[in-house]
Every structure is written in C-alpha cells, then in structure tokens.
C-alpha atoms as a PDB file:
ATOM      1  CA  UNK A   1     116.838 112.281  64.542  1.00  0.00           C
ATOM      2  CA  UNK A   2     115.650 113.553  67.655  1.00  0.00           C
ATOM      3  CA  UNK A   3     118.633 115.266  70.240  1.00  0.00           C
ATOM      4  CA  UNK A   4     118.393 115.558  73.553  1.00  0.00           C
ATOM      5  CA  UNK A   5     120.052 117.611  76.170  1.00  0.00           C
ATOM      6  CA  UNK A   6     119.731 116.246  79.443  1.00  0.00           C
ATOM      7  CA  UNK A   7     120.341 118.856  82.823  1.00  0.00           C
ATOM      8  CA  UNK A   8     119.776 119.831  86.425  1.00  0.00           C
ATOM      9  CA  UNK A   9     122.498 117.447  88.075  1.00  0.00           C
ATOM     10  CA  UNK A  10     124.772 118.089  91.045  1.00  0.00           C
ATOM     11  CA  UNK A  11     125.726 117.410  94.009  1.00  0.00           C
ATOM     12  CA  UNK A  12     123.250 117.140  97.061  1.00  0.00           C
ATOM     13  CA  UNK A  13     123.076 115.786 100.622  1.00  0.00           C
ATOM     14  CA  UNK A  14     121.352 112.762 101.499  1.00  0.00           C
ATOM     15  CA  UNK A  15     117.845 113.787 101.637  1.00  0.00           C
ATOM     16  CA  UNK A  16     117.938 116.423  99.580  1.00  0.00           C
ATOM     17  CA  UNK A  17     116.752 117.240  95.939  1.00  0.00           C
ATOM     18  CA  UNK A  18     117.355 117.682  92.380  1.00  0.00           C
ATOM     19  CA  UNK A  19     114.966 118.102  89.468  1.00  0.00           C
ATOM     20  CA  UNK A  20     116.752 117.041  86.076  1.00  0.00           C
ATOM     21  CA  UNK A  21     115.197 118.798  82.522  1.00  0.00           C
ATOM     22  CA  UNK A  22     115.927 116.656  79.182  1.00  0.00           C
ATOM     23  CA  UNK A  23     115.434 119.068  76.186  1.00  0.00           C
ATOM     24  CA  UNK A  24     114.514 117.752  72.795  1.00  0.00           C
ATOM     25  CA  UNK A  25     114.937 119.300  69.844  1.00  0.00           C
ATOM     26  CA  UNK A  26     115.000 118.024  66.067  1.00  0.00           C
ATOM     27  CA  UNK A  27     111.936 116.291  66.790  1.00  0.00           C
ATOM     28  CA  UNK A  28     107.992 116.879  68.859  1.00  0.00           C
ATOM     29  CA  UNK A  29     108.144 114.677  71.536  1.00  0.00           C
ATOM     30  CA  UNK A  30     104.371 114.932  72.045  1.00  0.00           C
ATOM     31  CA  UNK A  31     103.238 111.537  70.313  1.00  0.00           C
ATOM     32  CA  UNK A  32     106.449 109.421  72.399  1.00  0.00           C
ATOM     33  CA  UNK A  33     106.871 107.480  75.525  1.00  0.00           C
ATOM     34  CA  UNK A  34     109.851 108.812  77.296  1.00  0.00           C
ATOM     35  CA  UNK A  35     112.500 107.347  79.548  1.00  0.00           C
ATOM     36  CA  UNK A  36     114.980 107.853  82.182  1.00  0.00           C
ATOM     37  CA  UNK A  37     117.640 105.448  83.067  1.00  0.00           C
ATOM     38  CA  UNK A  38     120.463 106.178  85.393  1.00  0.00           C
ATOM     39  CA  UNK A  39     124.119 104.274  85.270  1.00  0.00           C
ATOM     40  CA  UNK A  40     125.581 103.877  88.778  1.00  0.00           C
ATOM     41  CA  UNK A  41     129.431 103.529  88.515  1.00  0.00           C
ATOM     42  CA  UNK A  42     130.634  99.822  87.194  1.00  0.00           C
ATOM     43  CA  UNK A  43     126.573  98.907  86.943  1.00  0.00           C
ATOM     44  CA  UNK A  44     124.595  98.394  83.942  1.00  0.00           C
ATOM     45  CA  UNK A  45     122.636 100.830  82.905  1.00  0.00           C
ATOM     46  CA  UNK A  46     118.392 101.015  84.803  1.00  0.00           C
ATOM     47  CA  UNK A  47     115.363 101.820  83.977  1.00  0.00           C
ATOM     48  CA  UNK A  48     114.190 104.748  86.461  1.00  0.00           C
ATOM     49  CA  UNK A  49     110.921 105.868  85.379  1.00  0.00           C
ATOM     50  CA  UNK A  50     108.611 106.064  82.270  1.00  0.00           C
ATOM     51  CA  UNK A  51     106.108 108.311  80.809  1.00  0.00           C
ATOM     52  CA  UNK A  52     102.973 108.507  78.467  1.00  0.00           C
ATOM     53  CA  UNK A  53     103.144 110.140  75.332  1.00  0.00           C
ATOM     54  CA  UNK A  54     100.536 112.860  76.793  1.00  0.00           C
ATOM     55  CA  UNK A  55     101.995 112.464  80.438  1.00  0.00           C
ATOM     56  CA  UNK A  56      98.537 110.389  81.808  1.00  0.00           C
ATOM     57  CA  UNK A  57     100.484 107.664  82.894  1.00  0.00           C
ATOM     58  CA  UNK A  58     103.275 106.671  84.575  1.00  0.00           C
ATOM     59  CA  UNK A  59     105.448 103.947  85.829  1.00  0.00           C
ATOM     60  CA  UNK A  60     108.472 103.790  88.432  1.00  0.00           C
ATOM     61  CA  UNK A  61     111.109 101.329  89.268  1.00  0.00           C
ATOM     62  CA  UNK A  62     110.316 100.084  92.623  1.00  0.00           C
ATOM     63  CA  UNK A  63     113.707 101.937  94.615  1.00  0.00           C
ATOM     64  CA  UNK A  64     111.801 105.383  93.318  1.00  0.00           C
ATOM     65  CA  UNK A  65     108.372 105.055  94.106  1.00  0.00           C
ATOM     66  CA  UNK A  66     107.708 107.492  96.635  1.00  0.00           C
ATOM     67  CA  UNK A  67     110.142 109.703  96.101  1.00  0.00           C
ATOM     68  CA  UNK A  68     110.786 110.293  92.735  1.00  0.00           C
ATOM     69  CA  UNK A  69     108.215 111.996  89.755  1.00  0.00           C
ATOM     70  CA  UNK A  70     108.550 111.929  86.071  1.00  0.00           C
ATOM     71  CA  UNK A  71     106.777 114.734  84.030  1.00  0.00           C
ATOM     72  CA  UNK A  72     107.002 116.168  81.170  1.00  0.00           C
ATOM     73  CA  UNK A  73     106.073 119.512  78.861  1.00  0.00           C
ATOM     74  CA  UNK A  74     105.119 118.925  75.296  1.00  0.00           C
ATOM     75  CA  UNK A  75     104.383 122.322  74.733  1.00  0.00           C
ATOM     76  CA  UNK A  76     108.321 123.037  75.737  1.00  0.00           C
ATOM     77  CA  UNK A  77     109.465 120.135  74.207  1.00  0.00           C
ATOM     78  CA  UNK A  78     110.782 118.921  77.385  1.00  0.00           C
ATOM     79  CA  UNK A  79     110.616 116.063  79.907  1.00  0.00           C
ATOM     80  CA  UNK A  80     111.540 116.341  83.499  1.00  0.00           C
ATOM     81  CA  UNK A  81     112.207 114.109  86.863  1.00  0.00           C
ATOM     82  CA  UNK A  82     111.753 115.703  90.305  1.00  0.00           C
ATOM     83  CA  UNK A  83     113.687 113.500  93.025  1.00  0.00           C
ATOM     84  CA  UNK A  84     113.246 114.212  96.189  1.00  0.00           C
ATOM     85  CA  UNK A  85     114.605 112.078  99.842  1.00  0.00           C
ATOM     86  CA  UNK A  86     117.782 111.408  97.315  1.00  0.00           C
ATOM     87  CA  UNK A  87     119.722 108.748  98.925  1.00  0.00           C
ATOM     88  CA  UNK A  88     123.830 107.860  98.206  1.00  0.00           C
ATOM     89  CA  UNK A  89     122.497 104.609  96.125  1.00  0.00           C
ATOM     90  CA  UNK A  90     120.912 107.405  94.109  1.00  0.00           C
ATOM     91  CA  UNK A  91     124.144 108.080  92.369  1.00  0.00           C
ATOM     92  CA  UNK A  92     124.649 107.914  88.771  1.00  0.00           C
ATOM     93  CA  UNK A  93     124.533 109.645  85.678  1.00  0.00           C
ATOM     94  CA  UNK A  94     120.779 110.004  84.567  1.00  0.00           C
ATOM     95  CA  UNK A  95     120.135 109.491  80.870  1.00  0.00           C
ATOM     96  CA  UNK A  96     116.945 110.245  79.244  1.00  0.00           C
ATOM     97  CA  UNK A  97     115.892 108.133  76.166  1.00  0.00           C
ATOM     98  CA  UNK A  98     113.200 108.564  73.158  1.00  0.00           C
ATOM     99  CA  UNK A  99     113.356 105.855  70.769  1.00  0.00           C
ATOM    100  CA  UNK A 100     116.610 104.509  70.100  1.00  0.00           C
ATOM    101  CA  UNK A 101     118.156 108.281  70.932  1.00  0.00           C
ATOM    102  CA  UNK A 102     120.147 109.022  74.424  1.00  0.00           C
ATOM    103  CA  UNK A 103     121.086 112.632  75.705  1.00  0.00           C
ATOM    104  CA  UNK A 104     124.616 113.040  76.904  1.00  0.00           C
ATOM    105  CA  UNK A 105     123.632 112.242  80.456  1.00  0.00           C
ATOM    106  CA  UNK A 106     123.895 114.458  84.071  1.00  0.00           C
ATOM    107  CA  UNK A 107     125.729 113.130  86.986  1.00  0.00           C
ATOM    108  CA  UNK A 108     123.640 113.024  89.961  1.00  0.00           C
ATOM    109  CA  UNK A 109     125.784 112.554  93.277  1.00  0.00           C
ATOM    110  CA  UNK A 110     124.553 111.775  96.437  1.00  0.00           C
ATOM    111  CA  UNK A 111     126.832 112.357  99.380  1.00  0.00           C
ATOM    112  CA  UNK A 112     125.970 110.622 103.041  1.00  0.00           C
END
C-alpha cells in the first residue's frame, strides 16, 4: 500500500501562487497515472489534473487550463502541481490520488 503525503498549501491572494508536493512512499510511483482532486467546502470532491506514468502527458479540468501545471519526479518519488493566477473559487483542500490510495490532503485558500 502506497502512502502519500500531500504539501505546499496556504494561504495566498487572488492572483497569486502555490506549488503543492505529494510524497509517496511504500510504493515507486514510476509505472502509475497520478491524480489531483480538490474538495471545495460542501462540494463533491473534482478532478483537477492528471498525469502519465512517465509525465509525457497530461490532462486538465477545463477551470485550470492556463493556469495550473501538473508534474511529477519519479526519481524523488514525488508528484507536484504549480498553480499560478489562483482565484477565490480555487479554494479547497487538494488531494492527490494513486490507485485507490488518497494523501491526507492540503488546504489551499484563496482570499479576494
């Protein structure tokens, strides 16, 4: 069973940016897709962003495109999300997901 560790959140002016780490351990992430999702408060949970196993391709929700980037570090065992131009609708706690595991989460906020 793969853990992951999920980091880099905070509090930021609209505009701003964050860049969020999700550490794996217990498992090489190197032959996985890998997630994030985000849960805005009394929302389900969404699908943010997703990347290849070896980081070649990638794929956005639409609200993102532009301003967010999904990358990731096999050698470190790590995957990562730059966001930049955050906006207040930006707010939630970011999960990232391999498999059927979840980290803890990081709460992102966004203030106006």
């Amino acid at each position: 069973q793969v853990q992951l560790v999920e980091s880099g959140g905070g509090l930021v002016q609209a505009g701003g940016s964050l860049r969020l780490s999700c550490a794996a351990s217990g498992r090489t992430i190197s032959r996985y897709v890998m997630w994030w999702f985000r849960q805005a408060p009394g929302k389900e949970r969404e699908f943010v962003a997703r990347i290849s196993s070896n980081g070649g391709n990638t794929y956005y929700t639409d609200s993102v495109k532009g301003r967010f980037t999904i990358s990731r570090d096999n050698a470190k065992n790590t995957l990562y999300l730059q966001m930049n131009s955050l906006q207040p609708e930006d707010t939630a706690i970011y999960y990232c997901n391999l498999e059927n595991s979840w980290g803890q989460g990081t709460q992102v906020t966004v203030s106006s």
